[in-house]
N, C-alpha and C. Protein backbone atom coordinates (compact mmCIF):
# COMPACT_ATOMS: atom_id res chain seq x y z
N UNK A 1 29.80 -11.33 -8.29
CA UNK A 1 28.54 -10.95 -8.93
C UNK A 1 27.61 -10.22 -7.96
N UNK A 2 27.34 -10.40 -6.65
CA UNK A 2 26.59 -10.40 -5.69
C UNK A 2 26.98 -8.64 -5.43
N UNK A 3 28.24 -8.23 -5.40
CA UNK A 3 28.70 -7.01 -5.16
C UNK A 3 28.55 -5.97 -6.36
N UNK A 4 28.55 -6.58 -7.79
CA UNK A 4 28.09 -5.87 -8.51
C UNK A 4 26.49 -5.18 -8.50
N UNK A 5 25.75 -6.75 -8.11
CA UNK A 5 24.37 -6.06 -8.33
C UNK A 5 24.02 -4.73 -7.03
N UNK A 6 24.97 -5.41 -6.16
CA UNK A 6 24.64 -4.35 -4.67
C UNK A 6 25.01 -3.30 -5.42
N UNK A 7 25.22 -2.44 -6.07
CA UNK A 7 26.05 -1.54 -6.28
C UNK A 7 25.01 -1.03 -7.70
N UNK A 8 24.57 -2.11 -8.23
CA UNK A 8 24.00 -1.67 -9.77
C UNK A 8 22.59 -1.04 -9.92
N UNK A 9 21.96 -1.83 -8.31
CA UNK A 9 20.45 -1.46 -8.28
C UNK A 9 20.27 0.09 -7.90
N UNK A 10 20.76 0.52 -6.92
CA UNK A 10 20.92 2.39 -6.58
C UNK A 10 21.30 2.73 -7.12
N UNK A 11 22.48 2.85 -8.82
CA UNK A 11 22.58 3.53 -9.61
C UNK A 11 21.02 3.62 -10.59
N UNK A 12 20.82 2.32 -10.83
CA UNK A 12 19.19 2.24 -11.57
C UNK A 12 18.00 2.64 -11.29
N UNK A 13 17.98 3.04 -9.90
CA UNK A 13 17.02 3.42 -8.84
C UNK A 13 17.35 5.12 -9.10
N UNK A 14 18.56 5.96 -8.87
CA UNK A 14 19.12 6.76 -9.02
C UNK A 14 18.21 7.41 -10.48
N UNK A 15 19.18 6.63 -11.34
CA UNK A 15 19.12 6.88 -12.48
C UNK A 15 17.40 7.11 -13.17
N UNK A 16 16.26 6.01 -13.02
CA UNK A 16 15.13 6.43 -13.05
C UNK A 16 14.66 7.66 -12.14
N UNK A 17 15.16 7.84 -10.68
CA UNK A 17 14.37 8.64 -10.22
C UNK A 17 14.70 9.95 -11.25
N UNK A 18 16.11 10.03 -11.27
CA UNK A 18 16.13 11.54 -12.21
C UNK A 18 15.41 11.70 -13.82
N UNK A 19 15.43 10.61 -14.40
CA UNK A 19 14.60 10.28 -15.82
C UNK A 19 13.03 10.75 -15.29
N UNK A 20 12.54 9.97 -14.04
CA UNK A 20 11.36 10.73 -14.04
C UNK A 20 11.14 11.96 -13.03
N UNK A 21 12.23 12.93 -12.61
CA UNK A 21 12.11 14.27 -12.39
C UNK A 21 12.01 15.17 -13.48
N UNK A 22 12.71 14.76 -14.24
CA UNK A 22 12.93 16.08 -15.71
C UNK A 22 11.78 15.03 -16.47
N UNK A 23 11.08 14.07 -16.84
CA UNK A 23 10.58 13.78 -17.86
C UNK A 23 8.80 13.54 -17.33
N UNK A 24 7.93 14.83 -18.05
CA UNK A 24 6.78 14.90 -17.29
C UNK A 24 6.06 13.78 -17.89
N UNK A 25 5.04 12.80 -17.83
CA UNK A 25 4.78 11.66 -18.09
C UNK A 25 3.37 11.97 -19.28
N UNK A 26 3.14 13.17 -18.89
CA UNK A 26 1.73 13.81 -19.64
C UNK A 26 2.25 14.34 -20.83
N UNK A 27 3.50 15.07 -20.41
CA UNK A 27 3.98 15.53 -22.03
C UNK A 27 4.65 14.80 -23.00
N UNK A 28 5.44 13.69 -22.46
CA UNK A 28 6.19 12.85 -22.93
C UNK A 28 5.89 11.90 -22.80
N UNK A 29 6.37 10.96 -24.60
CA UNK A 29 5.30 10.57 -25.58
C UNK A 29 6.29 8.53 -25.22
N UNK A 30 7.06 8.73 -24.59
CA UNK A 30 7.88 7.77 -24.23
C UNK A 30 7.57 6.97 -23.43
N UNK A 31 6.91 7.37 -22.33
CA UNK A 31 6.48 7.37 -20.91
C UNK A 31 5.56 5.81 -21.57
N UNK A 32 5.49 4.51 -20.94
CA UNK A 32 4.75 3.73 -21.12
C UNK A 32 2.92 3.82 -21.04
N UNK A 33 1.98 3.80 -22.35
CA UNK A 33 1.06 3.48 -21.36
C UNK A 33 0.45 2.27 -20.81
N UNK A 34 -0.89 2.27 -19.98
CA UNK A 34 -1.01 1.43 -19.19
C UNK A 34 -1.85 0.39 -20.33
N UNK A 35 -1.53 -0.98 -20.54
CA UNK A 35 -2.20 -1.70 -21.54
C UNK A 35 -3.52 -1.92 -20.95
N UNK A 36 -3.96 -2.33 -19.55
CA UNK A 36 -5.40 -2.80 -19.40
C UNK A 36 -6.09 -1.61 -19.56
N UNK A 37 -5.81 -0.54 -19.32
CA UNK A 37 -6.61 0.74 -19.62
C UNK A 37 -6.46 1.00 -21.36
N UNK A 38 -5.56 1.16 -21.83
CA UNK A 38 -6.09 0.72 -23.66
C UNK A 38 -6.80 -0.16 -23.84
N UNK A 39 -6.90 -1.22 -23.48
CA UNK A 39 -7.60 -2.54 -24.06
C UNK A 39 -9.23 -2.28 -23.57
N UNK A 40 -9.09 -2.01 -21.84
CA UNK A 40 -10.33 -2.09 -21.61
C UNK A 40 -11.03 -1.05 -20.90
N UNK A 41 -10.34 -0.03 -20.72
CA UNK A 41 -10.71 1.47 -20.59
C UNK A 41 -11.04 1.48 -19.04
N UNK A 42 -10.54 0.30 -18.05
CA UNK A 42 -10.70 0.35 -16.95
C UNK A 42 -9.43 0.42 -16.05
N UNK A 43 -8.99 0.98 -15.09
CA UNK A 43 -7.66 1.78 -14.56
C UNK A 43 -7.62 0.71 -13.57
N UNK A 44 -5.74 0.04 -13.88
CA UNK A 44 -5.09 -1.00 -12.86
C UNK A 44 -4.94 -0.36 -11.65
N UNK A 45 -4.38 -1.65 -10.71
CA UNK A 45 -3.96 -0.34 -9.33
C UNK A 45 -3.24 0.60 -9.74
N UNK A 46 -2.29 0.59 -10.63
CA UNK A 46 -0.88 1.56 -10.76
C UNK A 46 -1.27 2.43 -11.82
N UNK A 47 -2.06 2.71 -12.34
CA UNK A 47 -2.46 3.53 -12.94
C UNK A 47 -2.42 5.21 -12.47
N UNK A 48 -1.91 6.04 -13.38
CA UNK A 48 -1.21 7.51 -12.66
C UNK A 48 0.10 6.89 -11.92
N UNK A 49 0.10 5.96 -11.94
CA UNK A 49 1.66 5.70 -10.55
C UNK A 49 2.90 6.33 -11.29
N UNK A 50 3.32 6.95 -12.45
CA UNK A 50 4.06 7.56 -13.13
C UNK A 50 4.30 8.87 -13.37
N UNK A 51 2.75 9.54 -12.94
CA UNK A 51 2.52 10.88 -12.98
C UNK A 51 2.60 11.19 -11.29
N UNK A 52 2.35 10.13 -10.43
CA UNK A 52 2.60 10.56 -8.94
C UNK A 52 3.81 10.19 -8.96
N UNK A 53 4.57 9.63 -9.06
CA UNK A 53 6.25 9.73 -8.90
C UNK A 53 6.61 11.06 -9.64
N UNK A 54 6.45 11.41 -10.50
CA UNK A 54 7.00 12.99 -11.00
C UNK A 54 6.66 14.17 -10.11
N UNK A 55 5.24 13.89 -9.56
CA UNK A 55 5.10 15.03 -8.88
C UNK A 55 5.42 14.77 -7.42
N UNK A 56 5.58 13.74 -6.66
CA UNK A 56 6.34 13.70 -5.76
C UNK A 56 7.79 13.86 -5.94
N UNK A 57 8.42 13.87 -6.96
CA UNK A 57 9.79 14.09 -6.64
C UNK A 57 10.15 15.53 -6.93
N UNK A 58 8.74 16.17 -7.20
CA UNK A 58 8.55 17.70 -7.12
C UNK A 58 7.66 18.00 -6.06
N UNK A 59 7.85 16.86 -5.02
CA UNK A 59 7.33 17.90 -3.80
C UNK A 59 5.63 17.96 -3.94
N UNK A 60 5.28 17.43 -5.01
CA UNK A 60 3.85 18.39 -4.97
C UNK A 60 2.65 16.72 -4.69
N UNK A 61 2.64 16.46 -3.12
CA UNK A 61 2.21 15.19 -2.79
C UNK A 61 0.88 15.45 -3.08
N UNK A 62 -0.34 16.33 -2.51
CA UNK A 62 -1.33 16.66 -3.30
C UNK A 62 -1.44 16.19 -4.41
N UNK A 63 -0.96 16.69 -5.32
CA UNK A 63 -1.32 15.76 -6.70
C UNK A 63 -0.80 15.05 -7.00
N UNK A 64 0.14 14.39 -5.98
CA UNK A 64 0.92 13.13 -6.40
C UNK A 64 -0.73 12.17 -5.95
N UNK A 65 -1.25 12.20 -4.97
CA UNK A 65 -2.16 11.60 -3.98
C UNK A 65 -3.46 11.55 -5.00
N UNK A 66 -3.49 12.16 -6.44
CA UNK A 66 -4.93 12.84 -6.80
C UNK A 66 -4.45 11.92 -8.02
N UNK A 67 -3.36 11.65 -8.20
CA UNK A 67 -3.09 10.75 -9.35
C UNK A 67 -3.41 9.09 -9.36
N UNK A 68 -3.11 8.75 -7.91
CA UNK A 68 -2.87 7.27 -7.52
C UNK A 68 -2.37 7.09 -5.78
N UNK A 69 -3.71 7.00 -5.44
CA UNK A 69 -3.49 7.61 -4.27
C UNK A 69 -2.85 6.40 -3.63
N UNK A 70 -2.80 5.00 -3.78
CA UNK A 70 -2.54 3.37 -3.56
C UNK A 70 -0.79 3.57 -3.58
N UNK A 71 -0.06 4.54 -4.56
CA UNK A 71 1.40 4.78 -4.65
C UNK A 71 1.59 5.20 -3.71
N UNK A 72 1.17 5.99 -2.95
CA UNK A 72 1.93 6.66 -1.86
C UNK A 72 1.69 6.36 -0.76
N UNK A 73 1.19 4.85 -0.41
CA UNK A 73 1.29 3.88 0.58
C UNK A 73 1.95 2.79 0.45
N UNK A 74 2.23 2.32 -1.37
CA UNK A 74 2.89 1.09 -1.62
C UNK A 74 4.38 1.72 -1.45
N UNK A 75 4.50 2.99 -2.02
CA UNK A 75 6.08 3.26 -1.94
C UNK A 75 7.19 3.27 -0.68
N UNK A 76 6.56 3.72 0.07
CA UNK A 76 6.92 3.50 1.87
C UNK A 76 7.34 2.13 2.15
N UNK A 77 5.87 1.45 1.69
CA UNK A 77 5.67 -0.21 2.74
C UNK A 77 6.83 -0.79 1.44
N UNK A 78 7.05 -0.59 0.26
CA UNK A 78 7.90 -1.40 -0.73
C UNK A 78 9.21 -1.15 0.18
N UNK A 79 10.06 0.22 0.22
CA UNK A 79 11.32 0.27 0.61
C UNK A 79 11.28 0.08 1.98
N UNK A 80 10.44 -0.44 3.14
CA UNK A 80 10.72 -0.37 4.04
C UNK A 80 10.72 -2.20 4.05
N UNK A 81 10.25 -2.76 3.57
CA UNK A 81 10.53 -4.06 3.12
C UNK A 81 11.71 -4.57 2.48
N UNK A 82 12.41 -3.93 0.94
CA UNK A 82 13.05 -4.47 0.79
C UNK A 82 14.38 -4.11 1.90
N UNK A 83 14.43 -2.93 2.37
CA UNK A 83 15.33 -2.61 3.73
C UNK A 83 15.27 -3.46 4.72
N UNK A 84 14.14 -4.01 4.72
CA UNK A 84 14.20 -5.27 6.24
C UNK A 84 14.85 -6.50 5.42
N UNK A 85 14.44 -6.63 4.10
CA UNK A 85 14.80 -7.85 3.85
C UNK A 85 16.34 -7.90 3.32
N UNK A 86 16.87 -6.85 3.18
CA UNK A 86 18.27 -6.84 2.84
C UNK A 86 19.40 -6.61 4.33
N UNK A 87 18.99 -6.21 5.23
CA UNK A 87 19.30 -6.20 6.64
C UNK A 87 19.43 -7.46 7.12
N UNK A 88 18.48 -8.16 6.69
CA UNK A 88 18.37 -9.31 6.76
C UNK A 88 19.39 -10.33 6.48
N UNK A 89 19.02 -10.04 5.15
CA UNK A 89 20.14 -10.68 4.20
C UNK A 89 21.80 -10.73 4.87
N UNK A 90 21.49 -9.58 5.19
CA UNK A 90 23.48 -8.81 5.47
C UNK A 90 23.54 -9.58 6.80
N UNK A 91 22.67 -10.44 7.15
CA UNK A 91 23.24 -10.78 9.08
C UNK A 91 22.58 -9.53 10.33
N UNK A 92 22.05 -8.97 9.69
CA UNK A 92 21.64 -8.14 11.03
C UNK A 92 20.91 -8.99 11.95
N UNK A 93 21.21 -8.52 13.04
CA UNK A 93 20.40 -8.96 14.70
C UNK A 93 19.80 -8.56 15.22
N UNK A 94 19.77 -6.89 15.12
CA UNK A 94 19.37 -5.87 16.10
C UNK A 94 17.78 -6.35 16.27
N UNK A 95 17.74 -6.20 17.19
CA UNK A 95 16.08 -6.48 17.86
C UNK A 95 14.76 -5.87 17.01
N UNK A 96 15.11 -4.90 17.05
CA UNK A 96 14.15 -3.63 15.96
C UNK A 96 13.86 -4.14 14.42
N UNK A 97 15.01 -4.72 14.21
CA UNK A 97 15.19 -5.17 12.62
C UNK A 97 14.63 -6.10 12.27
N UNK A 98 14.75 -7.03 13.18
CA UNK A 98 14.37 -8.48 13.17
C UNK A 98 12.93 -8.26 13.11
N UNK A 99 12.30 -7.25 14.50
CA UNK A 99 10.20 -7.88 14.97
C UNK A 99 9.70 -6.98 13.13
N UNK A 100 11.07 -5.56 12.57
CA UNK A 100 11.09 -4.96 11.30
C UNK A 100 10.31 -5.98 10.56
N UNK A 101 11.71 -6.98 9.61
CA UNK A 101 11.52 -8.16 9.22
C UNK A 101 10.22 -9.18 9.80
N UNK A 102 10.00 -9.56 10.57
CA UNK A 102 8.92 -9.92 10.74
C UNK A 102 7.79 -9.76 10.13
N UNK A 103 7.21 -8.24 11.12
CA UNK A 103 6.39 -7.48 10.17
C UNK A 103 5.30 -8.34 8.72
N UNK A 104 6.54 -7.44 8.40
CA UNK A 104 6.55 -7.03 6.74
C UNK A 104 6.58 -8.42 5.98
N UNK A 105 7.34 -9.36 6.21
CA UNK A 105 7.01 -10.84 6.04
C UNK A 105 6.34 -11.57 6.33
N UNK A 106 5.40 -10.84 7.29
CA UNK A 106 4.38 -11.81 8.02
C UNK A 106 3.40 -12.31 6.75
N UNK A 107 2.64 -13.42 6.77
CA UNK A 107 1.16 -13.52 6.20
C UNK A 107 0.12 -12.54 6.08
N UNK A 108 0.19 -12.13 7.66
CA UNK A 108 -1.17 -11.64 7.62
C UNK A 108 -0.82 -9.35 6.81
N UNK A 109 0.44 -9.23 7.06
CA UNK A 109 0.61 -7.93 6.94
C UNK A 109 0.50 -8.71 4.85
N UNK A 110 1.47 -9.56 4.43
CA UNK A 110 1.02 -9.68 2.94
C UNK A 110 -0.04 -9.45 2.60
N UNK A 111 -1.24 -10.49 2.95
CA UNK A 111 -2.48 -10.74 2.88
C UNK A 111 -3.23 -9.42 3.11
N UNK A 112 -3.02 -8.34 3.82
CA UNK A 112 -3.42 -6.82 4.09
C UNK A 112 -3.04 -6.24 3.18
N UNK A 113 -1.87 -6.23 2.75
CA UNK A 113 -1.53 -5.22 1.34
C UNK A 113 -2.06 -5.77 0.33
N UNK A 114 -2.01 -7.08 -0.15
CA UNK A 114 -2.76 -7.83 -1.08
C UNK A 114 -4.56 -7.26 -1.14
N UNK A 115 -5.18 -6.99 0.14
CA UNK A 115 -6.24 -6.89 0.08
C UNK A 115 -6.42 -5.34 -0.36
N UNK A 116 -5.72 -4.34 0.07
CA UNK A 116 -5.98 -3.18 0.13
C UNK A 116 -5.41 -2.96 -1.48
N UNK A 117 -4.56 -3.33 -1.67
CA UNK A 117 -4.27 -3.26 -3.41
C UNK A 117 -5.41 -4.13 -4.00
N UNK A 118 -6.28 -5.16 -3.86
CA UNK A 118 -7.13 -5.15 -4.96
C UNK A 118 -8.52 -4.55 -4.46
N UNK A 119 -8.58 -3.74 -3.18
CA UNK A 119 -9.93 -3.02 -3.34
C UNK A 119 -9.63 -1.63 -3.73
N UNK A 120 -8.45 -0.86 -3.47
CA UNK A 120 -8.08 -0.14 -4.63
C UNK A 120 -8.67 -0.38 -5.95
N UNK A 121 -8.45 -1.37 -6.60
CA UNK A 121 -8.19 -1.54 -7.69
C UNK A 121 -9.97 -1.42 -7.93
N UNK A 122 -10.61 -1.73 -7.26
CA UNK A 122 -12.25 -1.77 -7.30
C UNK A 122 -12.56 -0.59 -7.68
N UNK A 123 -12.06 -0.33 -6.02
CA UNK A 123 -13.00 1.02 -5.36
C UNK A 123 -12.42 2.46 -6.57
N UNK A 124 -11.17 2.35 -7.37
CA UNK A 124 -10.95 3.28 -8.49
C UNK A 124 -11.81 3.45 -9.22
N UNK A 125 -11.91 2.15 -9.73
CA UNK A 125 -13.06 2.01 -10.70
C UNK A 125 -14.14 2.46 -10.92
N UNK A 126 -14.87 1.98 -9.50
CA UNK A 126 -16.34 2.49 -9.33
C UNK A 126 -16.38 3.95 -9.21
N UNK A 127 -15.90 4.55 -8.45
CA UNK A 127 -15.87 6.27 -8.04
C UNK A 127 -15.43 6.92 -9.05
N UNK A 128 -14.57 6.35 -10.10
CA UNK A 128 -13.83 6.67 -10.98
C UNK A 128 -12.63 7.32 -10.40
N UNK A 129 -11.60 7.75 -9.56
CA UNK A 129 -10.48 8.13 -9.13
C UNK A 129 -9.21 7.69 -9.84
């Protein structure tokens, strides 16, 4: 089972990234929207995070950055995490990997992204961004 999923998540990963290269999120009527912004007309952290993945995977980081600017700091720190933590997983030792792992598991680096994702989530609001 364990070898299937290794194998199932980068086809799914794959597979969305190309769904959202060809599928623009503004024109297409498929594209989820965001429920707390229907309900209460006020924008989650991830809000645009659908329209900046399209235009980053067209290169165009500028307005990936003008969409949701919080994505293109979570997307980095996400895969460089689950990479430490699957390195991990696999038995790695290497020195680098490990203070890696650390890191990114620490409290206080959680507790930092935790913070910076909900003053995002403020500071959108207020400025309107």
């Amino acid at each position: 089972m364990k070898k299937t999923i290794k194998y199932f998540i980068p086809v799914i990963i794959t597979m969305a990234g190309i769904f959202y290269y060809f599928a623009d999120p503004q024109k297409t009527v498929v594209m989820p929207k965001c429920p707390m912004r229907m309900l209460t007309g006020w924008q989650c952290p991830s809000c645009g995070a659908q329209r900046a993945l399209h235009e980053l995977l067209h290169g165009n980081l500028i307005r990936a950055i003008s969409y949701n600017f919080f994505f293109i700091i979570a997307v980095p720190f996400l895969c460089v995490t689950a990479y430490a933590i699957y390195m991990k997983q696999k038995g790695s030792q290497s020195t680098m990997l490990v203070k890696l792992y650390n890191f990114v598991t620490s409290r206080y680096t959680l507790m930092a992204y935790l913070f910076a994702f909900l003053l995002w989530w403020i500071v959108r609001n207020i400025i309107g961004c």
